[in-house]
Protein backbone atom coordinates (compact mmCIF):
# COMPACT_ATOMS: atom_id res chain seq x y z
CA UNK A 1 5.61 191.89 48.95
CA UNK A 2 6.97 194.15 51.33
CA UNK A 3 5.82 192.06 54.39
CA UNK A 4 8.44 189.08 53.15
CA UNK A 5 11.25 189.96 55.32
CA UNK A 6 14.87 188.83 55.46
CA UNK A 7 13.75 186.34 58.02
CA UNK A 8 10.86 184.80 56.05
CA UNK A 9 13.22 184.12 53.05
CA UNK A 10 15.04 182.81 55.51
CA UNK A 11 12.83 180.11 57.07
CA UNK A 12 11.42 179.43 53.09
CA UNK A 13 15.05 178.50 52.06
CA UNK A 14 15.95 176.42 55.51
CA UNK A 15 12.41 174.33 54.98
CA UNK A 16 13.63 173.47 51.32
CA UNK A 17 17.63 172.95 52.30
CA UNK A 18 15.92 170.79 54.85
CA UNK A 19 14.68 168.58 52.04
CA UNK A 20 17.83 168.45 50.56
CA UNK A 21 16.94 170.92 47.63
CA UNK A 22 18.35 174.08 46.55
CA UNK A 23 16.60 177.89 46.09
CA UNK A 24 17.53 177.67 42.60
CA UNK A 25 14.36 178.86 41.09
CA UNK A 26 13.30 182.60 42.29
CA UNK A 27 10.76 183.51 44.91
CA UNK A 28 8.80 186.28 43.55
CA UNK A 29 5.28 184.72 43.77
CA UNK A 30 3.02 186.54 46.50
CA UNK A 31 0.19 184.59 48.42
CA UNK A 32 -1.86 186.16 45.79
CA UNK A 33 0.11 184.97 42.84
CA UNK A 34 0.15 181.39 44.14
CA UNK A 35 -3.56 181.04 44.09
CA UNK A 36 -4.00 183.08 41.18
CA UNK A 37 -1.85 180.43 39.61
CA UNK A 38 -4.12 177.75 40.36
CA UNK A 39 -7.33 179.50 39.75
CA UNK A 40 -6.21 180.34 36.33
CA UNK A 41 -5.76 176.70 35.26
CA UNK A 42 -9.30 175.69 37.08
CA UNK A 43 -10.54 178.45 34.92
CA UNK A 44 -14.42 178.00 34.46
CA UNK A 45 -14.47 180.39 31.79
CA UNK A 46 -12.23 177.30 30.16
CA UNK A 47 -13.91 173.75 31.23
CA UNK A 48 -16.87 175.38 32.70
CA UNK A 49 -18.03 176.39 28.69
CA UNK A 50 -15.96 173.95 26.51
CA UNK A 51 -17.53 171.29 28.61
CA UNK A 52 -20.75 172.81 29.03
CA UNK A 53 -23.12 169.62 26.89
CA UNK A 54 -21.88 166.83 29.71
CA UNK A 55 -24.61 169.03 31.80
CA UNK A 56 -26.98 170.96 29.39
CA UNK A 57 -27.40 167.23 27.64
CA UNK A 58 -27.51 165.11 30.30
CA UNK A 59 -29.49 165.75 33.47
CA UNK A 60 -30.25 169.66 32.53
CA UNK A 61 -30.76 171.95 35.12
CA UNK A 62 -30.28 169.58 38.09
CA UNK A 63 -27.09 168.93 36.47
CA UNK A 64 -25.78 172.13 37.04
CA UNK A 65 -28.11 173.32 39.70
CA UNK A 66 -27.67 170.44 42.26
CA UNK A 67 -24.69 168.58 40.25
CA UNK A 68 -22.18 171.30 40.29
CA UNK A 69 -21.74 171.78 43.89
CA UNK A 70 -21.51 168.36 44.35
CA UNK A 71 -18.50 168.13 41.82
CA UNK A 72 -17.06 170.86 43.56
CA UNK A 73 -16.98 169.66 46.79
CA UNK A 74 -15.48 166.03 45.32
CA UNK A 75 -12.59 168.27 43.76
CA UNK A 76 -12.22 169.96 47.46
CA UNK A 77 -12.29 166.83 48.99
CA UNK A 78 -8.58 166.24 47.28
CA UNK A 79 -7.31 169.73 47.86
CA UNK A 80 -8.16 169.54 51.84
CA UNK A 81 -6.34 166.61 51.42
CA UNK A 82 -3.48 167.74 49.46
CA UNK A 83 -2.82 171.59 51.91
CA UNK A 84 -2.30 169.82 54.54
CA UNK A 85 0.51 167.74 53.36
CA UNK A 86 1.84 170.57 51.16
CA UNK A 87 2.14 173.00 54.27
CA UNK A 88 4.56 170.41 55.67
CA UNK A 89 6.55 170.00 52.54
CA UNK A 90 6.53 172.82 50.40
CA UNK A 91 8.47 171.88 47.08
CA UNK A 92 8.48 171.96 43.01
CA UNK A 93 6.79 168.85 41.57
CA UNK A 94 5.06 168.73 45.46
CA UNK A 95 2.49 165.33 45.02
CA UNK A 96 5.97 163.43 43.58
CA UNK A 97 7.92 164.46 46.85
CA UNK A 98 5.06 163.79 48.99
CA UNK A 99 4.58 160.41 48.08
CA UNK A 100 8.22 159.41 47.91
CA UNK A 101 8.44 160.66 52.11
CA UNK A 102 4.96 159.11 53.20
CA UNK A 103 5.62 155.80 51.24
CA UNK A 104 8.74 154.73 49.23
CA UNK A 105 10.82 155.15 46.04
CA UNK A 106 7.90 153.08 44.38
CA UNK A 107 5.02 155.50 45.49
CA UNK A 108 6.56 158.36 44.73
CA UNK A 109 7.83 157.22 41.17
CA UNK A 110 4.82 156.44 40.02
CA UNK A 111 3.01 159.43 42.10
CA UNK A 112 5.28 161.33 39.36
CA UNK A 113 4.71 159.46 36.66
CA UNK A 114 0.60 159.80 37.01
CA UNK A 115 1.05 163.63 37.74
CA UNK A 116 3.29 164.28 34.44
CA UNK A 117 1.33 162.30 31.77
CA UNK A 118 -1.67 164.06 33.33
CA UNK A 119 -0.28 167.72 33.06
CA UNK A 120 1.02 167.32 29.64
CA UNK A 121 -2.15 165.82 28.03
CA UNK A 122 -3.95 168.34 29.74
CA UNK A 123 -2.32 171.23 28.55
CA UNK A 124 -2.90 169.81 24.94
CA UNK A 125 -6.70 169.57 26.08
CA UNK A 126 -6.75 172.78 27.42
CA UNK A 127 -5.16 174.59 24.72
CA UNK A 128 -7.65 172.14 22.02
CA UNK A 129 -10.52 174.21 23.68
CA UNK A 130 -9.21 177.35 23.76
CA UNK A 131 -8.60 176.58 19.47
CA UNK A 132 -12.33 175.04 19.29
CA UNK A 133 -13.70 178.24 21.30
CA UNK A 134 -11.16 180.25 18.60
CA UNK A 135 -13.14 178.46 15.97
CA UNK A 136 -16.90 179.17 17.22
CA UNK A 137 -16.37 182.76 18.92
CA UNK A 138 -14.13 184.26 16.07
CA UNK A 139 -12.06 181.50 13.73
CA UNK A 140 -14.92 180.66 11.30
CA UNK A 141 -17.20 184.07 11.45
CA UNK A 142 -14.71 186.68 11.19
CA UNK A 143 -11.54 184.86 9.19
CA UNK A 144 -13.25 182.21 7.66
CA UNK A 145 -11.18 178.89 8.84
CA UNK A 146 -12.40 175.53 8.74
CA UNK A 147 -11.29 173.23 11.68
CA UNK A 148 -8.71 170.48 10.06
CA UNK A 149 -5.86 168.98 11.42
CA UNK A 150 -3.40 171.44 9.96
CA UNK A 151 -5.30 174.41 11.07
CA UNK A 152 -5.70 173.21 14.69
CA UNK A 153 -2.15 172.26 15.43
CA UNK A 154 -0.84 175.30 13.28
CA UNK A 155 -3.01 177.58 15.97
CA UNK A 156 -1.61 174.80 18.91
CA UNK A 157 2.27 175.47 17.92
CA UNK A 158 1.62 179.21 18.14
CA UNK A 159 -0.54 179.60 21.59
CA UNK A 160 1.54 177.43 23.20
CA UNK A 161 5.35 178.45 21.61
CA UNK A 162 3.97 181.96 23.01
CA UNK A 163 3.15 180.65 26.43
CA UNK A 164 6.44 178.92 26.53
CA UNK A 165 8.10 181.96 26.08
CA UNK A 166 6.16 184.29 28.46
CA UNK A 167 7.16 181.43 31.01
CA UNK A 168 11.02 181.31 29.99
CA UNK A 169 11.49 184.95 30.59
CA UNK A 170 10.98 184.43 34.44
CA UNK A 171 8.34 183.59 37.01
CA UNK A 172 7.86 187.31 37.32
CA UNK A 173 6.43 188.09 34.01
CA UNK A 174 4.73 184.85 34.47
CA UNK A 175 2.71 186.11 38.15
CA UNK A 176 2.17 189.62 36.27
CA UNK A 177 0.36 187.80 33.75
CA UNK A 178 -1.87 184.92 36.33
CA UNK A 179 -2.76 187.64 38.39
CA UNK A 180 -4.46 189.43 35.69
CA UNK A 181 -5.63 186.23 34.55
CA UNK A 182 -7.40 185.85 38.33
CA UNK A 183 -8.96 189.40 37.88
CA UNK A 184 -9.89 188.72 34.28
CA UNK A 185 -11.73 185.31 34.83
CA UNK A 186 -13.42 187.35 38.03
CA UNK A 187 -14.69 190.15 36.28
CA UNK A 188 -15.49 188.38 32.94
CA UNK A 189 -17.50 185.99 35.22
CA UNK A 190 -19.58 187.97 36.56
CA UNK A 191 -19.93 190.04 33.42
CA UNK A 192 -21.45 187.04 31.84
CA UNK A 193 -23.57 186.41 34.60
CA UNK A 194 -25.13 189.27 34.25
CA UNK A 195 -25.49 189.16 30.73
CA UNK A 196 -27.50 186.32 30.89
CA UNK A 197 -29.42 187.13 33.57
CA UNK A 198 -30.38 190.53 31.65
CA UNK A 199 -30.93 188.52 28.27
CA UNK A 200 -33.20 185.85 29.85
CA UNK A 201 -36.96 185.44 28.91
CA UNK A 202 -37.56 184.79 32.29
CA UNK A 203 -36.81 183.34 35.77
CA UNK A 204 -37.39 179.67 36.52
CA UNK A 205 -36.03 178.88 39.01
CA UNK A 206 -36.65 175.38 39.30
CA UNK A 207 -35.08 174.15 36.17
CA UNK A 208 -31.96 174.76 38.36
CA UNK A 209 -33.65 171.56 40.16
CA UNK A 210 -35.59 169.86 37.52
CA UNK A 211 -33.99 166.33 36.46
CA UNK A 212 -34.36 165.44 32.91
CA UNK A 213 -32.60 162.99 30.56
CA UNK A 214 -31.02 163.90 27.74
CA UNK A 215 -29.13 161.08 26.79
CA UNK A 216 -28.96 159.53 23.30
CA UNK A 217 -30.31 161.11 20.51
CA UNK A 218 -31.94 163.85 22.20
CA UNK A 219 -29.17 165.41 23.69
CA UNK A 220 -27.27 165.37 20.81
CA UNK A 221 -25.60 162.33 21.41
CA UNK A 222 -23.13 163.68 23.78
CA UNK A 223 -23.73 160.40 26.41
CA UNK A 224 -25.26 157.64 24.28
CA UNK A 225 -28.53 156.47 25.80
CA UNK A 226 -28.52 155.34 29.89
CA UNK A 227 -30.74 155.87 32.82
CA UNK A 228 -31.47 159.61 34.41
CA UNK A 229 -29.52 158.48 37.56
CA UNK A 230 -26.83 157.40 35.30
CA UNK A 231 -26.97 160.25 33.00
CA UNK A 232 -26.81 162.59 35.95
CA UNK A 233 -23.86 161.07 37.83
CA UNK A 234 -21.90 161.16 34.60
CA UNK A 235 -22.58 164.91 34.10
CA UNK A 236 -20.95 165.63 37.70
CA UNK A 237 -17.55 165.29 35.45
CA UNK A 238 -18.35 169.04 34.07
CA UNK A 239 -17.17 170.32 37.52
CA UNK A 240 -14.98 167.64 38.41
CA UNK A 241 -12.74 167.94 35.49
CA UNK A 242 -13.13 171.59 35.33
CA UNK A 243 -11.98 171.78 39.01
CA UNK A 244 -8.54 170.55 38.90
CA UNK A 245 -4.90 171.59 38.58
CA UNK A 246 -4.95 173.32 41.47
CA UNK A 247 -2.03 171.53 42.36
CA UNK A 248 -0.46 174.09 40.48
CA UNK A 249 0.07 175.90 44.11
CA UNK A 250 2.13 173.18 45.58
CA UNK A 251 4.14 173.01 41.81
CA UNK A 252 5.60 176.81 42.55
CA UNK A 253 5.92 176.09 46.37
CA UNK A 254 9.41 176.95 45.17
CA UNK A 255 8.80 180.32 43.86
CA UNK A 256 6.38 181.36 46.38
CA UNK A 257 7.10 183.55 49.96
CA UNK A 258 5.79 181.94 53.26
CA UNK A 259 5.06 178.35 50.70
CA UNK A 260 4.07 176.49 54.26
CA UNK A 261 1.13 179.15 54.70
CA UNK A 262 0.46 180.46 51.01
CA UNK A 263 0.64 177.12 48.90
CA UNK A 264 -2.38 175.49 51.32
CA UNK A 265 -4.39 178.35 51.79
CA UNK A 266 -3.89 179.19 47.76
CA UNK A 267 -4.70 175.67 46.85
CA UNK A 268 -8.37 175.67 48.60
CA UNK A 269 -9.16 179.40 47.84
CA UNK A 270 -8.95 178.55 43.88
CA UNK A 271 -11.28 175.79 44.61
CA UNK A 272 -13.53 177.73 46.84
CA UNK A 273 -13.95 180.98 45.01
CA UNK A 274 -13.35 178.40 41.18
CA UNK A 275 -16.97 176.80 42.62
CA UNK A 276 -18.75 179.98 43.80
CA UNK A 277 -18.22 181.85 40.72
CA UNK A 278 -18.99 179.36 38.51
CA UNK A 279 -22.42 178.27 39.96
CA UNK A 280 -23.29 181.93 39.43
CA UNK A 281 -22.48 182.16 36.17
CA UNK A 282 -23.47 178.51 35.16
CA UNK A 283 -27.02 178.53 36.82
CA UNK A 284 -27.29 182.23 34.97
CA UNK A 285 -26.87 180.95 31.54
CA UNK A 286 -29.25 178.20 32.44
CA UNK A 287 -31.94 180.20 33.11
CA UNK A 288 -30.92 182.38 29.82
CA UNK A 289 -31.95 179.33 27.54
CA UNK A 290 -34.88 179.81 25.57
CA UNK A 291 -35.85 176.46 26.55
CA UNK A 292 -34.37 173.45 28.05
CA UNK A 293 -35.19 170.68 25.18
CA UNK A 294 -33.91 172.66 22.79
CA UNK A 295 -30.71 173.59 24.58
CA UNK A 296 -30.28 169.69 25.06
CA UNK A 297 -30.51 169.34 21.16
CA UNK A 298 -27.50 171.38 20.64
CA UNK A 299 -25.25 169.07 21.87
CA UNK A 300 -21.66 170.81 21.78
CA UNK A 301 -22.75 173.13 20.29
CA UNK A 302 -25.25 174.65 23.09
CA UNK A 303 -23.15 177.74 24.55
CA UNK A 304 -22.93 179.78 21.26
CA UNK A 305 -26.70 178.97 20.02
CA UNK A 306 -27.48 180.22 23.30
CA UNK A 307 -25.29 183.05 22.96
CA UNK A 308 -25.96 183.80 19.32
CA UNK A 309 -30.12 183.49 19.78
CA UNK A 310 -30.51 185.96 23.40
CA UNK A 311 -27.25 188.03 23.43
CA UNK A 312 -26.46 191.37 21.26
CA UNK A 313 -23.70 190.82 18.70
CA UNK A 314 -21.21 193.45 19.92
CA UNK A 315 -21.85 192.58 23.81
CA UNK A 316 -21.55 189.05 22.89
CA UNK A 317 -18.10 189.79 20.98
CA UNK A 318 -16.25 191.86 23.64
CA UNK A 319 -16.99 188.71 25.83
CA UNK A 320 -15.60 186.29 23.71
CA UNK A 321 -12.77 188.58 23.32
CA UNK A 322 -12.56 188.22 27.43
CA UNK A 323 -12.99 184.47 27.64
CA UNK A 324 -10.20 183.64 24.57
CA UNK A 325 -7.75 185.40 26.47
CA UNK A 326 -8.79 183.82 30.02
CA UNK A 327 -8.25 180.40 28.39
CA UNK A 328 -5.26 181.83 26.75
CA UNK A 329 -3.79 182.64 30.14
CA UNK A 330 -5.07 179.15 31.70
CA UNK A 331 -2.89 177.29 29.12
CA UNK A 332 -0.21 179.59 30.26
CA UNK A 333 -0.65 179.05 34.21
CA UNK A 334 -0.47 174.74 33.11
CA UNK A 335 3.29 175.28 31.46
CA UNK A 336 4.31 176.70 34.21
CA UNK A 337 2.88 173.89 36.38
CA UNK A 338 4.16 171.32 34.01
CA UNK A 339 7.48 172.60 33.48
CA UNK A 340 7.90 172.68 37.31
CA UNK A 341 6.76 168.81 37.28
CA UNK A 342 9.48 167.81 34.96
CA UNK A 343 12.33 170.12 36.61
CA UNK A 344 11.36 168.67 40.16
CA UNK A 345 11.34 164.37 38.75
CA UNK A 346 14.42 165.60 36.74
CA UNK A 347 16.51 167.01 39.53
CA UNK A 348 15.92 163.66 41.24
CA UNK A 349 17.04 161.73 37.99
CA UNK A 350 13.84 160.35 36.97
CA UNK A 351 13.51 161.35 33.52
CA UNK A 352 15.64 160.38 30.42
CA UNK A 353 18.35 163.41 29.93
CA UNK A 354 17.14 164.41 33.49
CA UNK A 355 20.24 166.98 33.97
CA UNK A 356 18.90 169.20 31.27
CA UNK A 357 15.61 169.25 32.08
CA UNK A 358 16.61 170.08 35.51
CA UNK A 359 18.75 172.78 34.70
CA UNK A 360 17.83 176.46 35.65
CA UNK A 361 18.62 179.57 33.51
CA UNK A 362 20.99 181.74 35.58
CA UNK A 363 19.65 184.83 33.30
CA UNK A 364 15.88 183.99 33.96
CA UNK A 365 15.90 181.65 36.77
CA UNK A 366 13.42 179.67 35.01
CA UNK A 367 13.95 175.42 33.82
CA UNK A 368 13.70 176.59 30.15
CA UNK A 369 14.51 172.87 29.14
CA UNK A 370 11.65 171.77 30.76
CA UNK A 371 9.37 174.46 29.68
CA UNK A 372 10.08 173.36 26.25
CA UNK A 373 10.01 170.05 26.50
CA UNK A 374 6.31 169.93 28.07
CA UNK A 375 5.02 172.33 25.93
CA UNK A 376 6.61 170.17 22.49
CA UNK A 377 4.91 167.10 24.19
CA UNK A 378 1.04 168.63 24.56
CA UNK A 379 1.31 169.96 21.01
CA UNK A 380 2.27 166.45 19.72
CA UNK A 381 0.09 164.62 21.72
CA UNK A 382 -2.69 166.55 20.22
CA UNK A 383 -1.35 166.07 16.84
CA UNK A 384 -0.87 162.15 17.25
CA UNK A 385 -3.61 161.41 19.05
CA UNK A 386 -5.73 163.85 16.62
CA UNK A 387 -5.06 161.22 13.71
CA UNK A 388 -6.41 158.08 14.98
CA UNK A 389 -10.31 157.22 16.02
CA UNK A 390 -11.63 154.04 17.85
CA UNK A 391 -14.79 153.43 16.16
CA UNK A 392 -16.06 156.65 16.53
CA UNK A 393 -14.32 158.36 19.26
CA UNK A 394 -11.33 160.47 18.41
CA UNK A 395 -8.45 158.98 20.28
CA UNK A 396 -7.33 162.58 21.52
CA UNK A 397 -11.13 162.51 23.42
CA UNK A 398 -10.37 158.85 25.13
CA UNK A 399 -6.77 159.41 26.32
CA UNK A 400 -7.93 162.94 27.72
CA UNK A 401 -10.88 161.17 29.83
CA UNK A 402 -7.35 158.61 31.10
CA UNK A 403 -5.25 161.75 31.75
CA UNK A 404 -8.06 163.43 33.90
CA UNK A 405 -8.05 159.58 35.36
CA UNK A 406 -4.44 159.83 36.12
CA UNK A 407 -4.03 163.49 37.95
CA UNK A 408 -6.82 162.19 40.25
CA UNK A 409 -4.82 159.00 41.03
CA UNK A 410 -1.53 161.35 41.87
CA UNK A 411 -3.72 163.43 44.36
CA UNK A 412 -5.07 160.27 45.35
CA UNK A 413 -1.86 158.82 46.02
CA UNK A 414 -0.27 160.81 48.45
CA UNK A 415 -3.43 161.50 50.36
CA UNK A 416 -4.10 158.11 50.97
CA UNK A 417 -0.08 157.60 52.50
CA UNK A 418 -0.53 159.98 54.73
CA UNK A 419 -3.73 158.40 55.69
CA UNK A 420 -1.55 155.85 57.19
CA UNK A 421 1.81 158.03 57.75
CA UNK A 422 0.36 160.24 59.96
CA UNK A 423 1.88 160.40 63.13
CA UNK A 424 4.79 158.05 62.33
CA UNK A 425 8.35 158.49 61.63
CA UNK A 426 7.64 159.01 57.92
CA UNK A 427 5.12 162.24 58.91
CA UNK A 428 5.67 163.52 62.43
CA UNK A 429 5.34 166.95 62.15
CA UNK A 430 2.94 169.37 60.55
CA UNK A 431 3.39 172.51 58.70
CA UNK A 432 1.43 175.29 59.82
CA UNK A 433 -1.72 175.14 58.34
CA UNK A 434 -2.54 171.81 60.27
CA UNK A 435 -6.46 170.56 59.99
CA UNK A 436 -5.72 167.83 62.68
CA UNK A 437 -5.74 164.76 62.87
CA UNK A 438 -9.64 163.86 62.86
CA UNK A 439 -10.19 165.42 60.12
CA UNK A 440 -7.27 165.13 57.89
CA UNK A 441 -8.22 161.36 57.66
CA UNK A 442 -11.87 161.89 57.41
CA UNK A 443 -10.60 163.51 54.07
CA UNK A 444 -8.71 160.84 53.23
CA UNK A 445 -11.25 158.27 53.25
CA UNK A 446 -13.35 160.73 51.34
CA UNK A 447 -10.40 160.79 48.51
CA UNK A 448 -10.51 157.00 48.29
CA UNK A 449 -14.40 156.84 47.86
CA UNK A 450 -14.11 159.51 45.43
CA UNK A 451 -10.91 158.11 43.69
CA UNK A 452 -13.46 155.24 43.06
CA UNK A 453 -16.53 157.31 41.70
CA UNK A 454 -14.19 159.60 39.46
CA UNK A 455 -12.28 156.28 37.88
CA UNK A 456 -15.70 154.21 37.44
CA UNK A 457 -17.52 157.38 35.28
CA UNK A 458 -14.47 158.27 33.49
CA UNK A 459 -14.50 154.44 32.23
CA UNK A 460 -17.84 155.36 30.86
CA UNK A 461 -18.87 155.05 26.99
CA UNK A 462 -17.95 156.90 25.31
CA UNK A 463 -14.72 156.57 26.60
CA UNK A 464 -15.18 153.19 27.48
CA UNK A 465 -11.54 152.41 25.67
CA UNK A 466 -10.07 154.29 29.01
CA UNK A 467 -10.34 151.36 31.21
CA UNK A 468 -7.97 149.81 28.57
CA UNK A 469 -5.51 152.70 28.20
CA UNK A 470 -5.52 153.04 32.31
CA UNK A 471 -4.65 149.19 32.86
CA UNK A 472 -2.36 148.90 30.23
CA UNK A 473 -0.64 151.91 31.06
CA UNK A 474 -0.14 150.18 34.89
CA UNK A 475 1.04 147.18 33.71
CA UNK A 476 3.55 149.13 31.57
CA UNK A 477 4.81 150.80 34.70
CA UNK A 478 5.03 147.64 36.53
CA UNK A 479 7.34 146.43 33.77
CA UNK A 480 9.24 149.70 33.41
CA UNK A 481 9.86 149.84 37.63
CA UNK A 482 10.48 145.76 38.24
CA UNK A 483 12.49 145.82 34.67
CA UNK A 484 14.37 148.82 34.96
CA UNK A 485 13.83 151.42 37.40
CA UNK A 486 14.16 150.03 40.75
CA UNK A 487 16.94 149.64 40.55
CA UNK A 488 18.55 152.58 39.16
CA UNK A 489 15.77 155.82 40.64
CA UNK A 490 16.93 156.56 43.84
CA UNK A 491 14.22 158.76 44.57
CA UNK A 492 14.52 162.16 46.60
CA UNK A 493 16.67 163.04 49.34
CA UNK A 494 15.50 161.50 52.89
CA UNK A 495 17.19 161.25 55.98
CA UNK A 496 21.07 161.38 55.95
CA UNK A 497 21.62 162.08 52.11
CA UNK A 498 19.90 165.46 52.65
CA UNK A 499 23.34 166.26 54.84
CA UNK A 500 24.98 164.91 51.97
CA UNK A 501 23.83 167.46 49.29
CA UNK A 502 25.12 170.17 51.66
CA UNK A 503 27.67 171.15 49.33
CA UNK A 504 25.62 170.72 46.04
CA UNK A 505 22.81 173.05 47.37
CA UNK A 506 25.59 175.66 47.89
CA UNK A 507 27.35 175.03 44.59
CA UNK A 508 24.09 174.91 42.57
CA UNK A 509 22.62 178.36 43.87
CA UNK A 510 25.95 180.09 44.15
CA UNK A 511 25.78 179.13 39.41
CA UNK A 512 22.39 180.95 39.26
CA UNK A 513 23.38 183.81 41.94
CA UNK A 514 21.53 183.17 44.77
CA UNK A 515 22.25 183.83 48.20
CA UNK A 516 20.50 181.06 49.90
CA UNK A 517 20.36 180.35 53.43
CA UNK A 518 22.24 182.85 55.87
């Protein structure tokens, strides 16, 4: 980073003391490392294969072919939306901020409250498919382990107690690792790609753009039985969950140089380049399937009976081998999100025991509290959630379809406030990456229309028990805020207690050794 100059750091540590916060965390994050950061959590070598069936046995091709893209650009939708707000207020735990300054204490609690159970469950999800890929790439076949309970949160408490650790030891170990992790899902991509393109029996094209159903019995039972138009607007959540936590970018604003410019420009590039590659290497393996009916069949199960039946055994290994540790280093990239989450609510007193978790290791410069804590949390929600079924659905599948629900509601949220912010006191001036006016709210409306689309298929059966979980989860924060909390959360710094916290800024980075503003 030798273009960061004394007078960058500079302007990066007035913008935050401006907000009332101090450098306590480290900047050591390069424009690189920021979207890196993001693109490893996207990772389609993650959610583009554990998640494969919602496409393969739904719509089939089209459902990749033409429904991919048009996931995509509903995930870009919210990250347009979400740069240009971050470039004007770079901080930790970004979407909570956000909505506190463009609408109230109320807002911006529950902004934080959305974004946190979101992250958390998500880890757990993330880090269930890396153990289910485990299982089918290497787990059973080579060592002979049969999924349980035990087994899978045994294999939980160790990935994730190791990617707690990598992300104790400092944020610079942590960028080493996610911006391997960006040249690793890159190359492995492409790798596959290839593969499959080699492997296949031939080139049709048009089953990128042929719409079957699949549904029901069929399609291994992966959607139960609907229309085609249904079946294909519920397979456009492959993409759409796949493409998320890029708000990852705006969670290390604090740790990145030149946050205004990088944390935007980082946050649409994962998106952008998270899309690109993994149409290539989705539409490859489509046309690698021996044939489409009998993909359909495999439910689940599709991407290794695809790769076991038209890929050589040691080619197919080394990239398994690749893809484990990609999703390794996605579940790795999502502590360090989380943990940021949790320090940034914390600092502002809105979790229980909120000055530990907002305390920063003057040693590593890290919130270890916080690490911890949100990595304990994913590996019990997993095992808790693991134990009880709804009819037939696991829990652990239903609450994952609400947490997806809920990080789209805490992009949603702040978008939507500046929607009608813009231009007022409350948001008067832009950061420099600045779409303008026109089309900032264009996007907006977009994110409300897309809010919609996202909440009504994620209601859908199987997960039909969502709708439940999502409205009982808002009444219990209407209880919590009108019972409790408005009263005591006073929310983040704004206006004159930001000259207040003067003194605290200075005493809080002189304890973990920084400088700070000159």
């Amino acid at each position: 980073m030798s273009d960061y100059t004394e007078l960058d750091k500079k302007q990066d540590v007035h913008i935050l003391h401006s907000m009332g916060y101090a450098q306590e965390l480290e900047r050591r994050m390069s424009s690189f490392s920021n979207f890196a950061v993001s693109f490893s959590i996207i990772c389609i070598l993650s959610g583009g294969i554990n998640s494969l069936a919602q496409a393969t046995s739904g719509a089939g091709g089209a459902a990749i072919g033409i429904g991919w893209p048009v996931g995509c650009f509903i995930s870009l939708v919210f990250a347009i939306g979400m740069a240009q707000i971050s470039s004007a207020y770079p901080t930790a735990g970004g979407l909570y901020h956000w909505s506190s300054i463009l609408g109230n204490r109320f807002t911006g609690w529950v902004t934080a409250w959305f974004n946190l159970l979101g992250l958390v469950t998500v880890l757990g999800a993330i880090n269930v498919g890396t153990y289910y890929f485990f299982m089918g790439s290497f787990g059973t076949s080579y060592f002979g382990l049969t999924d349980t309970i035990a087994v899978r949160i045994i294999f939980l408490v160790i990935i994730t107690g190791a990617q707690a650790l990598v992300n104790h030891m400092g944020i610079g170990l942590t960028a080493k690792l996610t911006d391997f992790s960006g040249y690793l899902i890159f190359a492995t991509a492409i790798a596959l790609s290839a593969v499959c393109l080699i492997a296949a029996p031939s080139y049709e094209i048009g089953r990128l753009f042929t719409f079957a159903n699949y549904s029901g019995e069929v399609g291994g039972n992966v959607w139960p039985s609907t229309s085609g138009a249904w079946v294909f607007l519920l397979g456009l959540l492959l993409p759409i969950y796949t493409i998320t936590g890029y708000d990852a970018s705006a969670h290390t604003s604090e740790e990145t140089v030149k946050a205004a410019e990088s944390v935007p420009r980082g946050m649409v590039s994962s998106v952008l380049w998270s899309a690109l590659f993994g149409y290539i290497m989705l539409c490859a393996f489509v046309l690698m399937l021996p044939n489409m009916d009998d993909a359909a069949k495999q439910g689940w199960n599709v991407f290794f009976w695809a790769m076991d039946s038209q890929v050589n055994p040691i080619v197919k290994d080394i990239l398994y081998l690749a893809i484990l540790v990609s999703q390794w280093l996605c579940g790795l990239a999502t502590v360090t999100s989380v943990s940021r989450m949790i320090f940034a609510f914390s600092r502002d007193g809105g979790l229980p025991a909120s000055k530990a978790l907002s305390k920063v290791s003057p040693q590593y410069r890290t919130p270890v509290a916080a690490i911890w804590t949100g990595s304990i949390l994913s590996v019990l929600f997993v095992w808790g959630s693991s134990l009880v079924s709804i009819g037939d659905t696991p829990v652990y599948t239903i609450v994952v379809s609400c947490t997806v629900i809920f990080l789209f509601f805490s992009f949603a949220i702040p978008i939507t406030l500046g929607l009608f912010a813009w231009g007022t006191s409350k948001w008067d001036k832009m950061g420099p990456w600045n779409l303008g006016e026109g089309v900032f709210k264009l996007f907006a409306v977009l994110t409300v229309i897309a809010m919609i689309l996202i909440f009504i298929l994620g209601i859908q059966p199987p997960n039909e028990w969502a709708l439940y979980i999502t409205v009982g989860f808002l009444v219990l924060t209407a209880i919590v805020w009108f019972g409790f909390e408005s009263r005591r959360f006073k929310g983040p710094p704004i206006g004159a207690e930001v000259a207040k916290r003067q003194a605290d800024i200075a005493a809080a980075e002189a304890a973990v050794g920084e400088s700070g503003e000159k």
